[in-house]
C-alpha atoms as a PDB file:
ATOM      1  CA  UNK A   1      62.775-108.203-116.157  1.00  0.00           C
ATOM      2  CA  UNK A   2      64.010-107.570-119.480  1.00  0.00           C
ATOM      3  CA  UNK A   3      63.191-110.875-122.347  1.00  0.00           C
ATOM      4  CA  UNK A   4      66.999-110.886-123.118  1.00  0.00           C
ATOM      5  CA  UNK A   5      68.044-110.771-119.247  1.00  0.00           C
ATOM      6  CA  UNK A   6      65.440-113.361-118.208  1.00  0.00           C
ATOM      7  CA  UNK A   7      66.709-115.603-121.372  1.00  0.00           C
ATOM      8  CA  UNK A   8      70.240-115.929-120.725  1.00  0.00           C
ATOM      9  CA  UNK A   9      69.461-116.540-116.672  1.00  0.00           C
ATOM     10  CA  UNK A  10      66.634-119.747-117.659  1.00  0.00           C
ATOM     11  CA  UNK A  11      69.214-121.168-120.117  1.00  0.00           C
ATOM     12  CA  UNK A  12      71.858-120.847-117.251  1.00  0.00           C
ATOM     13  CA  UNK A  13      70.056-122.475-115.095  1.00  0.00           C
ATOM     14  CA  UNK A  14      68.998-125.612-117.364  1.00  0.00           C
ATOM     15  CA  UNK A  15      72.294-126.088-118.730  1.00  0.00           C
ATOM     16  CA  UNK A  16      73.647-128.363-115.819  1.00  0.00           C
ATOM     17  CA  UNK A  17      72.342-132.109-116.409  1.00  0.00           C
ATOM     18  CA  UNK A  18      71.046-131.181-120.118  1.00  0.00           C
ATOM     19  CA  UNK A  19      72.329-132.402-123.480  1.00  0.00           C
ATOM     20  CA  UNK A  20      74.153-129.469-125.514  1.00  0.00           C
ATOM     21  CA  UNK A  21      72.263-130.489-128.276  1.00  0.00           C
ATOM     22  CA  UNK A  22      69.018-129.770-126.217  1.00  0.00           C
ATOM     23  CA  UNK A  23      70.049-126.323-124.602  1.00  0.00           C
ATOM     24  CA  UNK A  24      71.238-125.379-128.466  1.00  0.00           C
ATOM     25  CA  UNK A  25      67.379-126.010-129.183  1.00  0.00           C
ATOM     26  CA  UNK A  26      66.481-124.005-126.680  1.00  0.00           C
ATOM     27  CA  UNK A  27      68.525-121.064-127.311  1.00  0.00           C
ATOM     28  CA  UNK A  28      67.914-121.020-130.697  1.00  0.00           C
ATOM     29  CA  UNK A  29      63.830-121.102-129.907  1.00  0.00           C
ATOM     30  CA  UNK A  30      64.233-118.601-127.587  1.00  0.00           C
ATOM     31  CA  UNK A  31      65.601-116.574-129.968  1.00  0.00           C
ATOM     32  CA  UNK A  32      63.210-116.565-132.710  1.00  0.00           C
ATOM     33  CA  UNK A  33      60.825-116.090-130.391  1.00  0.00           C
ATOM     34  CA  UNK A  34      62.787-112.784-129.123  1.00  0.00           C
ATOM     35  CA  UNK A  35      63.482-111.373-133.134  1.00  0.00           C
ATOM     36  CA  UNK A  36      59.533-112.090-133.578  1.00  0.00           C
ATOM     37  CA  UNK A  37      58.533-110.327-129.899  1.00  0.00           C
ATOM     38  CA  UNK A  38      60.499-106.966-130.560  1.00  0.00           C
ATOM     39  CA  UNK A  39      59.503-106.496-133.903  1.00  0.00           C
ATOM     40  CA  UNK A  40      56.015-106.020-132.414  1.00  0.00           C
ATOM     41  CA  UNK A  41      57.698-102.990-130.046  1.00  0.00           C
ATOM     42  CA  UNK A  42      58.937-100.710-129.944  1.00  0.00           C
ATOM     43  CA  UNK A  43      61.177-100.624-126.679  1.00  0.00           C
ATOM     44  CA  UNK A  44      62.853-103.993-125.881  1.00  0.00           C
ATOM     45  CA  UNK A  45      60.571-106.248-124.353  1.00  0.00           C
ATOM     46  CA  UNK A  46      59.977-107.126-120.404  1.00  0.00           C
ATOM     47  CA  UNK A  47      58.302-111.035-120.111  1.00  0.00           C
ATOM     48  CA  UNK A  48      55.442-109.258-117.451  1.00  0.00           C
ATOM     49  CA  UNK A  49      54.321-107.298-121.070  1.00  0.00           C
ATOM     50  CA  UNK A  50      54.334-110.374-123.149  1.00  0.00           C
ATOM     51  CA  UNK A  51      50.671-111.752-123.794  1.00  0.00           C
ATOM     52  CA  UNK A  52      49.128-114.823-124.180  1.00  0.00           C
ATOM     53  CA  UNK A  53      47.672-113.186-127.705  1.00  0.00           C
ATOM     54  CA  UNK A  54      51.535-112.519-128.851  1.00  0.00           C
ATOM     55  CA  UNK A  55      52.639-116.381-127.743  1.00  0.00           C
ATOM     56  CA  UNK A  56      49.764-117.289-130.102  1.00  0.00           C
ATOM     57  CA  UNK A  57      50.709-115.168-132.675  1.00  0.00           C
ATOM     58  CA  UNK A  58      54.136-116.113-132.745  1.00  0.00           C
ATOM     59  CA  UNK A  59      52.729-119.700-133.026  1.00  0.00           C
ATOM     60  CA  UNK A  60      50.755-119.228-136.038  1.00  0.00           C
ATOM     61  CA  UNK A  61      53.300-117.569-137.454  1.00  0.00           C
ATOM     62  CA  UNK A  62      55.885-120.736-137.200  1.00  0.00           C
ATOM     63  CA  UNK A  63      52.914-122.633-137.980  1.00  0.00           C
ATOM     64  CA  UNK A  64      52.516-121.347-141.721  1.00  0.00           C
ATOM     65  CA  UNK A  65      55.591-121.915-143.514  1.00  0.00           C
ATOM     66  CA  UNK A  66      55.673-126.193-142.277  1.00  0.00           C
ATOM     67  CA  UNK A  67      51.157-126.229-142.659  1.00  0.00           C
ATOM     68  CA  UNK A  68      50.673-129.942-141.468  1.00  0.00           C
ATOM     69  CA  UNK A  69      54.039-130.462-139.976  1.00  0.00           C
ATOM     70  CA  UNK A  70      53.024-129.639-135.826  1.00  0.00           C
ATOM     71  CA  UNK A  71      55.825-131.282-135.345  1.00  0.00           C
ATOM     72  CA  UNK A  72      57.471-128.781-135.871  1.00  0.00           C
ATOM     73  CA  UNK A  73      56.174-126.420-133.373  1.00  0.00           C
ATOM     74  CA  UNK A  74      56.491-128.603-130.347  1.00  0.00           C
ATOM     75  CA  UNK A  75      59.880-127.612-129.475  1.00  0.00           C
ATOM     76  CA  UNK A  76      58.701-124.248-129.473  1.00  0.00           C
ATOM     77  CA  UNK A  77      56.059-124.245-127.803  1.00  0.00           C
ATOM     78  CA  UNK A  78      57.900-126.595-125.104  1.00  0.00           C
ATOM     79  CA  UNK A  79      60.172-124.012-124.714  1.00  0.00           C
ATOM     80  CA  UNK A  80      58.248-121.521-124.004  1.00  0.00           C
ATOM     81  CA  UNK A  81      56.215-123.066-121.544  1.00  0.00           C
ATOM     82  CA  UNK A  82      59.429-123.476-119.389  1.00  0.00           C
ATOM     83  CA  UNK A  83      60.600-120.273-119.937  1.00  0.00           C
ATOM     84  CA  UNK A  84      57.599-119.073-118.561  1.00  0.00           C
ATOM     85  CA  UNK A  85      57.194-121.143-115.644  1.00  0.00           C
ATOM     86  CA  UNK A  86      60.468-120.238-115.163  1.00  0.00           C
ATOM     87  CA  UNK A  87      59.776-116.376-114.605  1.00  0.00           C
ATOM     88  CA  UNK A  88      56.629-117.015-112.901  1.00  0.00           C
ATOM     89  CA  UNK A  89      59.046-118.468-110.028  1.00  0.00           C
ATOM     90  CA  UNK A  90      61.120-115.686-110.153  1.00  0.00           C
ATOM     91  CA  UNK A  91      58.211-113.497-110.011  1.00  0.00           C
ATOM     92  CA  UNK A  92      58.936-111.747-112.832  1.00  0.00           C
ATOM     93  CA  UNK A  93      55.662-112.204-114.258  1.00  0.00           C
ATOM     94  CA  UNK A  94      51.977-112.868-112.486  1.00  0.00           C
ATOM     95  CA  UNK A  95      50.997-115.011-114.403  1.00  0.00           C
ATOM     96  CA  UNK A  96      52.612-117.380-117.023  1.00  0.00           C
ATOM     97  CA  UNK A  97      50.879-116.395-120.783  1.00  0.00           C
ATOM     98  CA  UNK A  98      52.030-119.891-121.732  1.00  0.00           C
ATOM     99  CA  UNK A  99      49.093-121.450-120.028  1.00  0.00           C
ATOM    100  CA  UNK A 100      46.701-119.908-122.764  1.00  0.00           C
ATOM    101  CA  UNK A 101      48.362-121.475-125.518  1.00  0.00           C
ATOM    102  CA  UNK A 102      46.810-124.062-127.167  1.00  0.00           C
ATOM    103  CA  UNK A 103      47.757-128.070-126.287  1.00  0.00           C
ATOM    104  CA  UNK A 104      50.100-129.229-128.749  1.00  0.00           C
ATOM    105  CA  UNK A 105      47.404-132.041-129.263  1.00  0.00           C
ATOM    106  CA  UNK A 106      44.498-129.383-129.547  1.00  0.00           C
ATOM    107  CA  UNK A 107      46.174-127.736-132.696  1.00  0.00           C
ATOM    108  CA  UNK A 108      43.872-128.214-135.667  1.00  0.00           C
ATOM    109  CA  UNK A 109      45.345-129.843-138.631  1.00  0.00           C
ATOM    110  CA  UNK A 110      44.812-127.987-141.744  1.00  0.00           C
END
């Protein structure tokens, strides 16, 4: 399943009973997420490719420009955990490459 594809049918299915404030968050996450994904292919990207090495990637990346502020990465990495999960229901992926991320509470402070 293409990233773009699998995006638009998880937001779809968690707008009903969700704050338009929240599923703004989650689009917008989702999106960074995709810009930062494709730049590291060349074709667009399927969610079975994606690795847990990229997610973490991706989170380092956020991570530098805020340093001590995890805060800030929560809602990402919230994100994609459900996204995830999400596909792994579908079957579009084995196995969800969210579960290798580290906890939110693990994250070393720098």
């Amino acid at each position: 399943m293409n990233m773009l594809q699998a995006k638009e049918q998880f937001l779809r299915s968690f707008e009903t009973g969700r704050r338009p404030k929240k599923m703004e968050e989650y689009r917008r996450n989702l999106n960074m997420f995709y810009h930062f994904i494709s730049t590291q292919t060349i074709v667009g990207p399927d969610v079975h490719t994606i690795t847990p090495e990229e997610l973490d990637d991706y989170i380092t990346r956020l991570r530098e420009p805020w340093a001590n502020q995890l805060n800030s990465c929560k809602p990402h990495i919230t994100v994609l955990r459900l996204f995830f999960q999400f596909c792994q229901q579908r079957g579009w992926v084995s196995t969800d490459p969210s579960t290798k991320l580290t906890r939110f509470s693990e994250m070393p402070r720098e």
